[in-house]
Protein backbone atom coordinates (compact mmCIF):
# COMPACT_ATOMS: atom_id res chain seq x y z
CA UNK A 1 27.44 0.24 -136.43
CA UNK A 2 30.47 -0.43 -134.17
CA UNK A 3 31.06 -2.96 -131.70
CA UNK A 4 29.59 -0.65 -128.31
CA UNK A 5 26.98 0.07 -130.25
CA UNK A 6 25.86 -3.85 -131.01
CA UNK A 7 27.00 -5.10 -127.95
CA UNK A 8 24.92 -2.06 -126.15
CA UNK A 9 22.05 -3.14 -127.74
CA UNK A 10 22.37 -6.43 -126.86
CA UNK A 11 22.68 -5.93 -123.11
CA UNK A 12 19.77 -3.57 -123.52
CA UNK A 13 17.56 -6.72 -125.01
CA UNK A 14 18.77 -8.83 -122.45
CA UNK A 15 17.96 -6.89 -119.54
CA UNK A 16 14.41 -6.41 -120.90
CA UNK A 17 13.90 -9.79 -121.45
CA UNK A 18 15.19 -11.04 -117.77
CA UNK A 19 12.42 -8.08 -116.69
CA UNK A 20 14.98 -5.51 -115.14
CA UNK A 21 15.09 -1.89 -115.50
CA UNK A 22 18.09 -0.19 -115.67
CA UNK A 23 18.66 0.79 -112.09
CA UNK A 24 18.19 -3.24 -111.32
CA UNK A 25 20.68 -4.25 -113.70
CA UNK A 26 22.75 -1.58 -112.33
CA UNK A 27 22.60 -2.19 -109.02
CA UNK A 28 23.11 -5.94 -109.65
CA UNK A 29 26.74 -5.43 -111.41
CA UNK A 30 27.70 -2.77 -109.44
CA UNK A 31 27.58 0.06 -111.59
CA UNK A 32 25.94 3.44 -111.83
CA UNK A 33 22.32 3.44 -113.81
CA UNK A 34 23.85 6.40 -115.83
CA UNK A 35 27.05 4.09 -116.45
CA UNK A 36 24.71 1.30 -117.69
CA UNK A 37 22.48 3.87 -120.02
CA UNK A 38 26.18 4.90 -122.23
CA UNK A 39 26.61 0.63 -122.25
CA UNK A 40 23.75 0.74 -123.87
CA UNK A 41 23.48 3.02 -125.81
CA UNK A 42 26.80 2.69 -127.49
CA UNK A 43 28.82 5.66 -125.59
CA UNK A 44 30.60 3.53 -123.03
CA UNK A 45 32.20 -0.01 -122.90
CA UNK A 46 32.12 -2.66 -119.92
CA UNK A 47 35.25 -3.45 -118.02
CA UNK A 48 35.86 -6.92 -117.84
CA UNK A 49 34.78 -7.31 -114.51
CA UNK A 50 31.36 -5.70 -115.11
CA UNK A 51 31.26 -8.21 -118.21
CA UNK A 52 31.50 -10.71 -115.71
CA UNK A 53 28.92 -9.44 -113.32
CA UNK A 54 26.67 -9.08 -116.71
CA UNK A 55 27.21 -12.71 -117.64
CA UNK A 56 26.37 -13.99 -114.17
CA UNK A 57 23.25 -11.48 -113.44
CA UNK A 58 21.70 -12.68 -116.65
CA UNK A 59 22.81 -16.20 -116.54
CA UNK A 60 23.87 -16.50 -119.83
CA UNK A 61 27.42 -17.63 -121.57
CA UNK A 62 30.00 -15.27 -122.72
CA UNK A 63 29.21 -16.38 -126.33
CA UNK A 64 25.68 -15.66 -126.61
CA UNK A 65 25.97 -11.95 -125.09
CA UNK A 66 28.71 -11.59 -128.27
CA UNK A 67 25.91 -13.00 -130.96
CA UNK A 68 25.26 -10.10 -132.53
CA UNK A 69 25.08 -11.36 -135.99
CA UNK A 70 21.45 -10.13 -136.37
CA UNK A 71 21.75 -6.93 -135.82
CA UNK A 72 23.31 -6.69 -139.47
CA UNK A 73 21.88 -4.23 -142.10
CA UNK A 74 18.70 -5.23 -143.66
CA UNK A 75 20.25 -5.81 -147.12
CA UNK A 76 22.90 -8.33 -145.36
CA UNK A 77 20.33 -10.29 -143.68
CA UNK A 78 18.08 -11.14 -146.29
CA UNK A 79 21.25 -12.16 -148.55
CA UNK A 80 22.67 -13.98 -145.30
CA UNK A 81 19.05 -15.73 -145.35
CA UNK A 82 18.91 -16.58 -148.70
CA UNK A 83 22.30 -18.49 -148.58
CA UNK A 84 21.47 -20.15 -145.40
CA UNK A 85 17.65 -21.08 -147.17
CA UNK A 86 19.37 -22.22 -150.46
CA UNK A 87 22.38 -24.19 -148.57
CA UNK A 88 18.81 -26.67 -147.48
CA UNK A 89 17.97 -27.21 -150.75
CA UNK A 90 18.48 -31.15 -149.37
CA UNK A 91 16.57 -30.92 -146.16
CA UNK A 92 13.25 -30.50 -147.05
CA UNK A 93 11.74 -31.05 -143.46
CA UNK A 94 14.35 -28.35 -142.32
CA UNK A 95 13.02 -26.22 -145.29
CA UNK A 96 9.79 -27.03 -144.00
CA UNK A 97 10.60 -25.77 -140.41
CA UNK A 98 11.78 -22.92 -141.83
CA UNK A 99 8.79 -22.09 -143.67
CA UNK A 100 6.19 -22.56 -140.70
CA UNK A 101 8.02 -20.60 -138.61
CA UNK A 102 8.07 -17.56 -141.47
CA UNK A 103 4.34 -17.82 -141.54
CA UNK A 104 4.23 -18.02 -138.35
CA UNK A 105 6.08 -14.61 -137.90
CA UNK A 106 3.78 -13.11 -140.57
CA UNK A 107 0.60 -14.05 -138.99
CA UNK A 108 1.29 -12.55 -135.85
């Protein structure tokens, strides 16, 4: 998956999350809802000064719109997991966190 395509999904998330539909988001930035819809979905990329509009709409930094780490294939992120689980091995109440919040997430 390339870089519009992570990054598209991203703003997509975002946007849900700060309750706007597309035409909001749009309008907010100053950009066409159809412009927004190839963002996200991977077909266009954001000029830098929509990018800025984006980071000030949603009130987030520049580096946390660019986390895209998870959206990794499946295989990567358990192995990613693993090594970040194993690299505890002397924090138990870290492990500990961990592990609540994994049941957590299973008991839903």
């Amino acid at each position: 998956m390339g870089v519009k395509n992570l990054l598209g999904k991203k703003i997509k998330k975002l946007r849900i999350i700060n309750g706007y539909t597309q035409e909001e988001l749009a309008e907010k930035i100053d950009i066409s809802q159809r412009a927004l819809s190839g963002i996200e979905t991977g077909k266009n990329f954001l000029t830098a000064e929509t990018l800025d509009k984006l980071v000030q709409v949603l009130n987030i930094k520049y580096s946390e719109l660019f986390c895209i780490d998870h959206y990794y294939d499946t295989k990567v992120l358990i192995n990613d997991l693993n090594a970040k689980i194993i690299s505890l091995k002397n924090c138990p109440e870290k492990l500990r966190e961990i592990y609540r919040v994994i049941n957590a997430l299973l008991n839903e």
